[in-house]
Protein backbone atom coordinates (compact mmCIF):
# COMPACT_ATOMS: atom_id res chain seq x y z
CA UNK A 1 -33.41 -10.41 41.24
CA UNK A 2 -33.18 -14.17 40.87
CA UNK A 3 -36.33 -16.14 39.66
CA UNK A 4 -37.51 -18.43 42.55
CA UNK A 5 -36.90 -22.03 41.50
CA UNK A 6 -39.92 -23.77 41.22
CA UNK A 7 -39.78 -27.77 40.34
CA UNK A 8 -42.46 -30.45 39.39
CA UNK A 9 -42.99 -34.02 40.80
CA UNK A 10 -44.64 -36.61 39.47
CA UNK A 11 -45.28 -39.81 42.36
CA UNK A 12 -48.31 -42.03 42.87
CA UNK A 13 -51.12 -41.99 43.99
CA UNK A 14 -51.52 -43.34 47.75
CA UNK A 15 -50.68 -41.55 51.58
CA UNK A 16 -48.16 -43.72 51.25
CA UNK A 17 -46.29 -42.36 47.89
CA UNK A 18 -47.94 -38.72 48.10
CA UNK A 19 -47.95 -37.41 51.61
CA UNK A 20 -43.96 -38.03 52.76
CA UNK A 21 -42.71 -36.00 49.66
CA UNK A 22 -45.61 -32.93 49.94
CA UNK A 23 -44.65 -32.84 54.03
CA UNK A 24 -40.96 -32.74 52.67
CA UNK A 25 -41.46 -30.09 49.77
CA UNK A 26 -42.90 -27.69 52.46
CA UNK A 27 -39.68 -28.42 54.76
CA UNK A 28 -37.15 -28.30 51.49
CA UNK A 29 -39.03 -24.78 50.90
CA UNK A 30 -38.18 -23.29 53.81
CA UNK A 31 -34.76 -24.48 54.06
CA UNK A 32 -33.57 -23.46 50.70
CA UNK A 33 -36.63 -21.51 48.90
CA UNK A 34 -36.91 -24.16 46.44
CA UNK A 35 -40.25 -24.90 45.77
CA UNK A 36 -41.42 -28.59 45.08
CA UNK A 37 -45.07 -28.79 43.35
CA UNK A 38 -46.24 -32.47 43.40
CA UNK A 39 -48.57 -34.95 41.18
CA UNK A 40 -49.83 -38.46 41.40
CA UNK A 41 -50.95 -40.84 39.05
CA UNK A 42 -52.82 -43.85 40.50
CA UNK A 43 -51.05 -47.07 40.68
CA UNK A 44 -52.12 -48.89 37.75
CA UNK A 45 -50.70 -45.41 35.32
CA UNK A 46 -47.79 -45.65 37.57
CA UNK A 47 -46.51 -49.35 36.74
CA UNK A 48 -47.61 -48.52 32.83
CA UNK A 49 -46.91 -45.02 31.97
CA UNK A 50 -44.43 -44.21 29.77
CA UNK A 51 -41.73 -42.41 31.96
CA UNK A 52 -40.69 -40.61 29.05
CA UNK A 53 -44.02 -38.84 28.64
CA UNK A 54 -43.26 -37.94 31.60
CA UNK A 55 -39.87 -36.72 32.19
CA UNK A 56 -41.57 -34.20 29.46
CA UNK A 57 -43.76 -32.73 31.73
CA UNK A 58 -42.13 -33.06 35.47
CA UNK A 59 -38.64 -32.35 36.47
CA UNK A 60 -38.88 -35.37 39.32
CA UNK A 61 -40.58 -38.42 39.17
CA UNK A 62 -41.33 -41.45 41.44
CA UNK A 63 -40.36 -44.79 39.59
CA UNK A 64 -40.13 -48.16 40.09
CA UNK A 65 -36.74 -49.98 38.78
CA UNK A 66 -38.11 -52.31 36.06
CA UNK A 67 -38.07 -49.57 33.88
CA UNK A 68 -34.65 -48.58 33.84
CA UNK A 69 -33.45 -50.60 30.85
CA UNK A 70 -36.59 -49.08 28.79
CA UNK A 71 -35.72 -45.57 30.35
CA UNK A 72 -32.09 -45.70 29.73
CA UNK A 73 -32.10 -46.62 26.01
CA UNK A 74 -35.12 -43.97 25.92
CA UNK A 75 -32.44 -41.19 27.47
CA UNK A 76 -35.28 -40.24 29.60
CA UNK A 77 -33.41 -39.73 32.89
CA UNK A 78 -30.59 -37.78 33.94
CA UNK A 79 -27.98 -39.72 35.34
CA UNK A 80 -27.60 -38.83 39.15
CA UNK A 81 -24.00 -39.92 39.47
CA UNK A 82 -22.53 -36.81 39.55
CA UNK A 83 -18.92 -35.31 40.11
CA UNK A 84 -17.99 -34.08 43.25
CA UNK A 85 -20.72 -35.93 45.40
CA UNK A 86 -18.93 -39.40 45.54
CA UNK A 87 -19.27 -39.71 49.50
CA UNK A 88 -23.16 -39.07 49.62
CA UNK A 89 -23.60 -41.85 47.31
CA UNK A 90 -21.59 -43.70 48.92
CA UNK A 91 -23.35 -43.32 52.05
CA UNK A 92 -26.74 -44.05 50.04
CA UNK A 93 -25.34 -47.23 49.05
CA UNK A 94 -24.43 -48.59 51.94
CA UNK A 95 -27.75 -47.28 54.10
CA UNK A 96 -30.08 -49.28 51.34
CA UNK A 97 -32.49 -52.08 51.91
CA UNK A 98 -31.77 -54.90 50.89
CA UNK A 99 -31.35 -54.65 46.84
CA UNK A 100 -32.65 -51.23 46.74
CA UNK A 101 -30.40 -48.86 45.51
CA UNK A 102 -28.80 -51.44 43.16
CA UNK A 103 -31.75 -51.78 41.61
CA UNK A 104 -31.32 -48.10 40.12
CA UNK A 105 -28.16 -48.86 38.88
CA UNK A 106 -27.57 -49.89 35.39
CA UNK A 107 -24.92 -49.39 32.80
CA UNK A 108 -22.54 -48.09 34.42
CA UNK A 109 -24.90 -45.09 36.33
CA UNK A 110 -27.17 -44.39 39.36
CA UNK A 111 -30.51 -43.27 37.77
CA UNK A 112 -32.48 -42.65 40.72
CA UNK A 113 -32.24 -43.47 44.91
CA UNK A 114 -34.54 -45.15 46.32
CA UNK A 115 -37.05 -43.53 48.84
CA UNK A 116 -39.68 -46.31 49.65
CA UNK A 117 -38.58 -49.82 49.91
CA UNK A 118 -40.76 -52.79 49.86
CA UNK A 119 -41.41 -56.40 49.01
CA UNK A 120 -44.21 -58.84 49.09
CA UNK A 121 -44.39 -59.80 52.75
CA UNK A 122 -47.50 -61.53 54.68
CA UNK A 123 -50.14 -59.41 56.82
CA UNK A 124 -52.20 -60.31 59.06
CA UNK A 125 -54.71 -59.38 61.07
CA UNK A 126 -53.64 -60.15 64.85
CA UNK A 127 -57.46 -59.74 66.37
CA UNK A 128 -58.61 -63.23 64.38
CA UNK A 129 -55.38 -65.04 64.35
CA UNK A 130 -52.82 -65.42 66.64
CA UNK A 131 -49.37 -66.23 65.37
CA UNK A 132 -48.70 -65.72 61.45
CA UNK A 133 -48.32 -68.96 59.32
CA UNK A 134 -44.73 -69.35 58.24
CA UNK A 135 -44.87 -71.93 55.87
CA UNK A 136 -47.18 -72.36 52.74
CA UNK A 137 -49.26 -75.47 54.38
CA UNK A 138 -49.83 -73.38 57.38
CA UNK A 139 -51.38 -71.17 54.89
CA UNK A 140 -53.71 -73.56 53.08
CA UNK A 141 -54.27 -74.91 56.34
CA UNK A 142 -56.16 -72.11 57.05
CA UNK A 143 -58.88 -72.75 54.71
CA UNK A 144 -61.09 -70.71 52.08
CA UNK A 145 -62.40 -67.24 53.52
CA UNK A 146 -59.34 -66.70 55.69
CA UNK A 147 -56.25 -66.33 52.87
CA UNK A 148 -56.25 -63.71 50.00
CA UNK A 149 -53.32 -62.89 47.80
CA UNK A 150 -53.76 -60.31 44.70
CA UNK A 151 -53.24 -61.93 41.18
CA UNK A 152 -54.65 -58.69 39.30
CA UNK A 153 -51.41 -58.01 36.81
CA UNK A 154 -48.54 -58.19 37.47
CA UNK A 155 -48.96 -59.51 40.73
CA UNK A 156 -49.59 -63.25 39.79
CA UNK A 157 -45.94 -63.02 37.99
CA UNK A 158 -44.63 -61.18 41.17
CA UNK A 159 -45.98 -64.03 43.20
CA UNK A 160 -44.60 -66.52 40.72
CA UNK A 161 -40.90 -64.94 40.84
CA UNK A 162 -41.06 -65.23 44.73
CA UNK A 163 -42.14 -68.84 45.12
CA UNK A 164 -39.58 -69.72 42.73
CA UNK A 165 -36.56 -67.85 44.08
CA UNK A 166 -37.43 -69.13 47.69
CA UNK A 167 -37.28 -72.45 46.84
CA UNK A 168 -33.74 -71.55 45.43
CA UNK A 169 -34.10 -71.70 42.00
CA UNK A 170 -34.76 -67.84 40.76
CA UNK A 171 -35.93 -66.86 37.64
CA UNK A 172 -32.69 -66.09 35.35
CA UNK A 173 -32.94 -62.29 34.52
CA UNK A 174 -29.90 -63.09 32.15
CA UNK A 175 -31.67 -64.14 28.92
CA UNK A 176 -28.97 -66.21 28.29
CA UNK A 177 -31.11 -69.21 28.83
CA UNK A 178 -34.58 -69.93 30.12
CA UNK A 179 -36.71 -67.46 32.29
CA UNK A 180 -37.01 -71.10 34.71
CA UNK A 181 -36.64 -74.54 34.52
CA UNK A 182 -39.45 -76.83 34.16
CA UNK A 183 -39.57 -78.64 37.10
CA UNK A 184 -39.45 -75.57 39.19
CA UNK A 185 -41.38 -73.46 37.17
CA UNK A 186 -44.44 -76.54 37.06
CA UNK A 187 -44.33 -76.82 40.72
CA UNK A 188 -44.60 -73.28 41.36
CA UNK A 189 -47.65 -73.00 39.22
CA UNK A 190 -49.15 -75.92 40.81
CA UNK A 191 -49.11 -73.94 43.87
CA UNK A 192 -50.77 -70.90 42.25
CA UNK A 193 -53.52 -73.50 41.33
CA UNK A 194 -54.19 -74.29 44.47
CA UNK A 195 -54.67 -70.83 45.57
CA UNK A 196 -56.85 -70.21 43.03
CA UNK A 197 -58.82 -73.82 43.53
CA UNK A 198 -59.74 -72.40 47.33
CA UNK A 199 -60.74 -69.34 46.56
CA UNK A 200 -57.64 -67.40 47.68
CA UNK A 201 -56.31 -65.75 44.53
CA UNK A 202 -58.26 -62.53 43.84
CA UNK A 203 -57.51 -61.68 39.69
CA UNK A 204 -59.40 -58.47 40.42
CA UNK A 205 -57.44 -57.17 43.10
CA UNK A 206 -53.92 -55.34 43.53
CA UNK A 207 -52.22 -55.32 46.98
CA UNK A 208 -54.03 -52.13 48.13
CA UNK A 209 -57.63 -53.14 46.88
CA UNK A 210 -56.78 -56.84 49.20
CA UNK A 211 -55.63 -54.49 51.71
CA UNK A 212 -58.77 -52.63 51.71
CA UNK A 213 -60.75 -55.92 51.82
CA UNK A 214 -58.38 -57.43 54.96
CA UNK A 215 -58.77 -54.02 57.18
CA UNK A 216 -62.26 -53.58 56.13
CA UNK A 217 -65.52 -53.22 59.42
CA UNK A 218 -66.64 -56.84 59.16
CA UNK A 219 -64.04 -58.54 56.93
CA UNK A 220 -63.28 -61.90 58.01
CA UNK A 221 -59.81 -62.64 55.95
CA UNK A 222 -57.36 -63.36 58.23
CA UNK A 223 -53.72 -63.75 56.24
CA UNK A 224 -53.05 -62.16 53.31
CA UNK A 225 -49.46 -64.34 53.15
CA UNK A 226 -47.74 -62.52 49.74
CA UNK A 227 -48.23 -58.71 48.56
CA UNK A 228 -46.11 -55.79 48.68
CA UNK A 229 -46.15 -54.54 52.02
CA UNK A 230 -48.06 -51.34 53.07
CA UNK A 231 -46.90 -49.50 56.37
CA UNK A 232 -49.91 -47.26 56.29
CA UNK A 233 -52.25 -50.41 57.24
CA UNK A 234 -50.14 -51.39 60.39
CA UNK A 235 -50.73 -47.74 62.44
CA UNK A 236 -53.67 -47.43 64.43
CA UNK A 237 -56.82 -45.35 63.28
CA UNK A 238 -55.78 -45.94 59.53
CA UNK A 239 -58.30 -48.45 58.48
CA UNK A 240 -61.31 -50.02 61.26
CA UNK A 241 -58.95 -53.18 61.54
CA UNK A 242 -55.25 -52.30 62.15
CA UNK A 243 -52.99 -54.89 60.31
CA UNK A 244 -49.66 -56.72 61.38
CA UNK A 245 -46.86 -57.60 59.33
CA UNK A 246 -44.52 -60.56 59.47
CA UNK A 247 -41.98 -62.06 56.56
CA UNK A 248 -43.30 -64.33 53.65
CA UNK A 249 -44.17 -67.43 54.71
CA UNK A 250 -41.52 -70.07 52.95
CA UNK A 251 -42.02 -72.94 50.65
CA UNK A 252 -38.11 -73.71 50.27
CA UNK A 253 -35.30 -74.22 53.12
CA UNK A 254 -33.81 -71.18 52.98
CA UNK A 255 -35.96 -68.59 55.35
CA UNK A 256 -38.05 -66.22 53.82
CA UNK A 257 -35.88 -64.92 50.93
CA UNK A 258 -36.41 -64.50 47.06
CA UNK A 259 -39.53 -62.03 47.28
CA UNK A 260 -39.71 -59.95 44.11
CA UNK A 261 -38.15 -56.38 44.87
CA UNK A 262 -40.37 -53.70 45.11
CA UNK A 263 -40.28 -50.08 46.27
CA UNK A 264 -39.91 -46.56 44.35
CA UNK A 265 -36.90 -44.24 43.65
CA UNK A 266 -36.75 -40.29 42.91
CA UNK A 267 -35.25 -39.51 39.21
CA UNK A 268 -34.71 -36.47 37.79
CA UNK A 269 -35.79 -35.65 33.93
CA UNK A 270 -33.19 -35.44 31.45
CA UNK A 271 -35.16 -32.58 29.88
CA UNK A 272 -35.54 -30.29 33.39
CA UNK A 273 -34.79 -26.76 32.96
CA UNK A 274 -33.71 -27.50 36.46
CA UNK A 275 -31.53 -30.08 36.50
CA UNK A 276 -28.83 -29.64 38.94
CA UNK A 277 -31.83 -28.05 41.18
CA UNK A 278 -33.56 -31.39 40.79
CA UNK A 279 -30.64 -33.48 41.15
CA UNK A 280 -30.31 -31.56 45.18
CA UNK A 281 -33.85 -32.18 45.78
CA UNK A 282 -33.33 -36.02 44.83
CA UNK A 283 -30.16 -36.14 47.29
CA UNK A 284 -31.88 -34.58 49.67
CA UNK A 285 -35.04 -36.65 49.83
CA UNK A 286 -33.01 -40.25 49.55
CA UNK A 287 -30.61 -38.97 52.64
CA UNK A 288 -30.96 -40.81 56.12
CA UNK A 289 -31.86 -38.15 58.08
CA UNK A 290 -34.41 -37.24 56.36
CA UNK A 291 -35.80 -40.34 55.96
CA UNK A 292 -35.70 -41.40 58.95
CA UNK A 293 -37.45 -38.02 59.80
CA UNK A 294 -40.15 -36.64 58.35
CA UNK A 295 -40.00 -38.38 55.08
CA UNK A 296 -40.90 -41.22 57.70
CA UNK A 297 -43.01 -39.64 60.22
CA UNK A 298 -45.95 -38.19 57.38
CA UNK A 299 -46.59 -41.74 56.48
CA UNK A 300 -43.45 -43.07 53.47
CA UNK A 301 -42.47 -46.41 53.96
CA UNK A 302 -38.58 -44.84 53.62
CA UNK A 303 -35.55 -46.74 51.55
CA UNK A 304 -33.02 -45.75 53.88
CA UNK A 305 -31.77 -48.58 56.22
CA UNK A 306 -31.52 -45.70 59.08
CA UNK A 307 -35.17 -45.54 59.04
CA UNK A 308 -35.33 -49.20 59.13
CA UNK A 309 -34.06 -49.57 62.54
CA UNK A 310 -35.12 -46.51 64.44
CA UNK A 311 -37.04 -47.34 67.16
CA UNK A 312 -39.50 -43.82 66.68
CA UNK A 313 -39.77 -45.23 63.31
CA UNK A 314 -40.98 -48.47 64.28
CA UNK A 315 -43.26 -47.67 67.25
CA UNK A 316 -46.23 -46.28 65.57
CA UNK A 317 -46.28 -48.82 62.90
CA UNK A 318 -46.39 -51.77 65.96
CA UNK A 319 -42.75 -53.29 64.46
CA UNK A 320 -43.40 -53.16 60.90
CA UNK A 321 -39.90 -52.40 59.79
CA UNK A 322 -38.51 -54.69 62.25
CA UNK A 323 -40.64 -57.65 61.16
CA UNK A 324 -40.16 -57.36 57.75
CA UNK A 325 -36.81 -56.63 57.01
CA UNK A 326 -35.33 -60.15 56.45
CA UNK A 327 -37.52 -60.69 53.76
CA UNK A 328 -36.44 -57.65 52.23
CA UNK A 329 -33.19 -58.10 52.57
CA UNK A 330 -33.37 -61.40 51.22
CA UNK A 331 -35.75 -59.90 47.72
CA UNK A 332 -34.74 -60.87 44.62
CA UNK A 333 -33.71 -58.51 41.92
CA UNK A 334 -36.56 -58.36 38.76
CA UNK A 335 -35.04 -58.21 35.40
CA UNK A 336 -34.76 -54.48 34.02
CA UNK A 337 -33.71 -54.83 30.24
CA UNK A 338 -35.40 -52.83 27.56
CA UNK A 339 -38.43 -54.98 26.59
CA UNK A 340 -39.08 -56.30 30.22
CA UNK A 341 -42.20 -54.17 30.69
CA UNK A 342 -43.92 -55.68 28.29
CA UNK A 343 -43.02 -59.09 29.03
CA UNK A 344 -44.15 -58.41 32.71
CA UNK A 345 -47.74 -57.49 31.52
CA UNK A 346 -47.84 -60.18 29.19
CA UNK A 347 -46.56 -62.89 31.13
CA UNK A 348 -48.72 -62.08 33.90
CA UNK A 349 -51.80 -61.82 32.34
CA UNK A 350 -50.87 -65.46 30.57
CA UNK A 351 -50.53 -67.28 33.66
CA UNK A 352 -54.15 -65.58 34.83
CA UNK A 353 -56.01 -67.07 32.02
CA UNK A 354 -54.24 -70.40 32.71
CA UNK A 355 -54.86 -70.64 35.95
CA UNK A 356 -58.70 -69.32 35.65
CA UNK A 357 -58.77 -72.28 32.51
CA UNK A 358 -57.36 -74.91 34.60
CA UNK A 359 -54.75 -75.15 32.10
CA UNK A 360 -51.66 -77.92 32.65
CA UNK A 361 -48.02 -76.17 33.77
CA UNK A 362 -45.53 -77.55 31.58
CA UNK A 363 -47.29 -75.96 28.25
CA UNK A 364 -47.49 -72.41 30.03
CA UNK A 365 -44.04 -72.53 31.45
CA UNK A 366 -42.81 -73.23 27.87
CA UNK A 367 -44.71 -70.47 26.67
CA UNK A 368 -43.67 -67.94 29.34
CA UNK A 369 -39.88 -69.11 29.03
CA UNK A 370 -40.41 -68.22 25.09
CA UNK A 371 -41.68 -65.17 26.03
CA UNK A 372 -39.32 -64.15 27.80
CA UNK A 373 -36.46 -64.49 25.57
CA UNK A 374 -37.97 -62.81 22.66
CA UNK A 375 -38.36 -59.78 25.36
CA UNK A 376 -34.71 -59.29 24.89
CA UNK A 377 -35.00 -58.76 20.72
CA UNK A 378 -34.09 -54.99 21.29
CA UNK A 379 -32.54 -54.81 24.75
């Protein structure tokens, strides 16, 4: 008799990143006696653990893309590009978000599909203000006490990345040259200062703790106008105050585009005693009808375009999908070399202490352009 197949998952830990793929494991059980056995990490381990640690340990894991370039030379990950299954990526491809599953892609392979797609987008909370700001002087407009954005690392550099690619002048993830140009990368900064001048940068915080503070009994914070958006906080009954969603508010003249790509993708190990096993599972999870199903309906924020724009999807979450998606479509693409990660966390942490110091832009931008192209010495 055949040994029941039993695989481990590794995700993070939130509703959001840990209930979708348990409600799925129990349906994936049934339907093929494969059983699924899931993990989390909090968020912090998850944007700094070392994947291959564990790829050692699970046979699936939740990741985000900047670590493919450090995961691929690491040989971490097996490949999901397959023979024989050409027309279900192809279908994957084309029902993506935005950037999303290119932003698995590297060298030549597909190392994981996405499953949750996000990127920093404004929320709100629609019983103290009426009408989102768009722009970012509506959003100073509104004064200290009313505006929070999260600056705990990386999200100052996230917020950087965003300002400068919607005023048209992205960050080049080439190396070839500088990470930004001065002028751009000075006036960007400036902006940053004056967040943190009025009280509206929170170093503390990551997007969920600000989240926690906007949809908290009694919280008076009205716009929270750049984090990586959370569908959990726009259904009713999640949090006391329900939140609303709405794309980043825009400092250049293009619309709201050039927000730093977020989301998470399912991989499979390159050690799993499972492999092709895992490699179904990951198929399975990343395909449209599932999640625009239950992957969406047990509280994921799916990667599937599908889920996007069905209207059962976007009901209980009061248009969050809907509201959002130009931004997302319009993210930007993070760099994903070996030796990013650790120019991410240094980078932002530098542009924390300069902006808690007061320091002047054109010295930091210097430094973070330098920075940056030493982070390519072993890519």
């Amino acid at each position: 008799m055949t040994k029941p197949i039993t695989l481990k998952g590794m995700t993070w830990s939130h509703p959001r990143g840990y209930d979708p793929v348990v409600a799925c494991a129990e349906l994936y059980l049934k339907e093929t006696g494969v059983q699924v056995e899931w993990a989390k990490r909090s968020l912090q381990d998850f944007e700094s653990f070392p994947v291959e640690e564990l790829a050692r340990a699970y046979d699936l894991i939740v990741i985000d893309h900047p670590h493919v370039g450090q995961i691929t030379k690491e040989g971490c990950l097996a490949p999901l590009d397959v023979a024989g299954r050409e027309a279900e990526r192809e279908a994957l491809a084309a029902g993506s978000v935005g950037a999303s599953y290119r932003s698995y892609t590297w060298q030549g392979h597909q190392w994981a599909f996405p499953i949750d797609a996000a990127t920093p987008v404004l929320a709100y909370r629609p019983d103290l203000i009426d009408t989102p700001p768009t722009t970012w002087d509506e959003v100073l407009a509104l004064g200290a006490g009313k505006v929070l954005v999260p600056f705990r690392a990386p999200h100052s550099l996230m917020s950087f990345y965003s300002l400068a690619a919607n005023l048209g002048h992205p960050c080049d993830v080439s190396g070839e040259g500088d990470l930004i140009d001065p002028a751009t990368g000075v006036r960007v900064y400036e902006l940053l200062q004056s967040l943190a001048a009025n009280g509206m940068a929170d170093f503390d915080s990551d997007p969920i703790q600000v989240f926690e503070k906007l949809a908290a009994e009694g919280s008076e914070i009205a716009v929270a106008p750049l984090l990586y958006g959370y569908v959990s906080y726009a259904t009713d009954g999640f949090r006391p105050n329900r939140l609303a969603f709405a794309d980043m508010p825009v400092l250049g003249a293009n619309g709201p585009v050039g927000s730093a790509l977020g989301g998470t993708g399912i991989a499979v190990s390159a050690y799993s005693q499972n492999r092709d096993a895992a490699i179904d599972l990951a198929y399975w999870l990343a395909s449209a009808d599932v999640q625009r199903g239950p992957y969406a309906s047990n509280g994921g924020q799916p990667g599937h375009a599908t889920a996007w724009e069905a209207p059962e999807v976007n009901a209980p979450t009061h248009g969050f999908y809907e509201n959002t998606r130009p931004t997302l479509e319009g993210a930007w693409l993070r760099p994903r070399h070996n030796g990013y990660m650790a120019f991410q966390d240094a980078a932002s942490k530098r542009i924390n202490v300069a902006l808690q110091a007061g320091e002047p832009g054109a010295a930091l931008i210097a430094e973070l352009n330098l920075l940056f192209r030493q982070s390519f010495a072993n890519a």
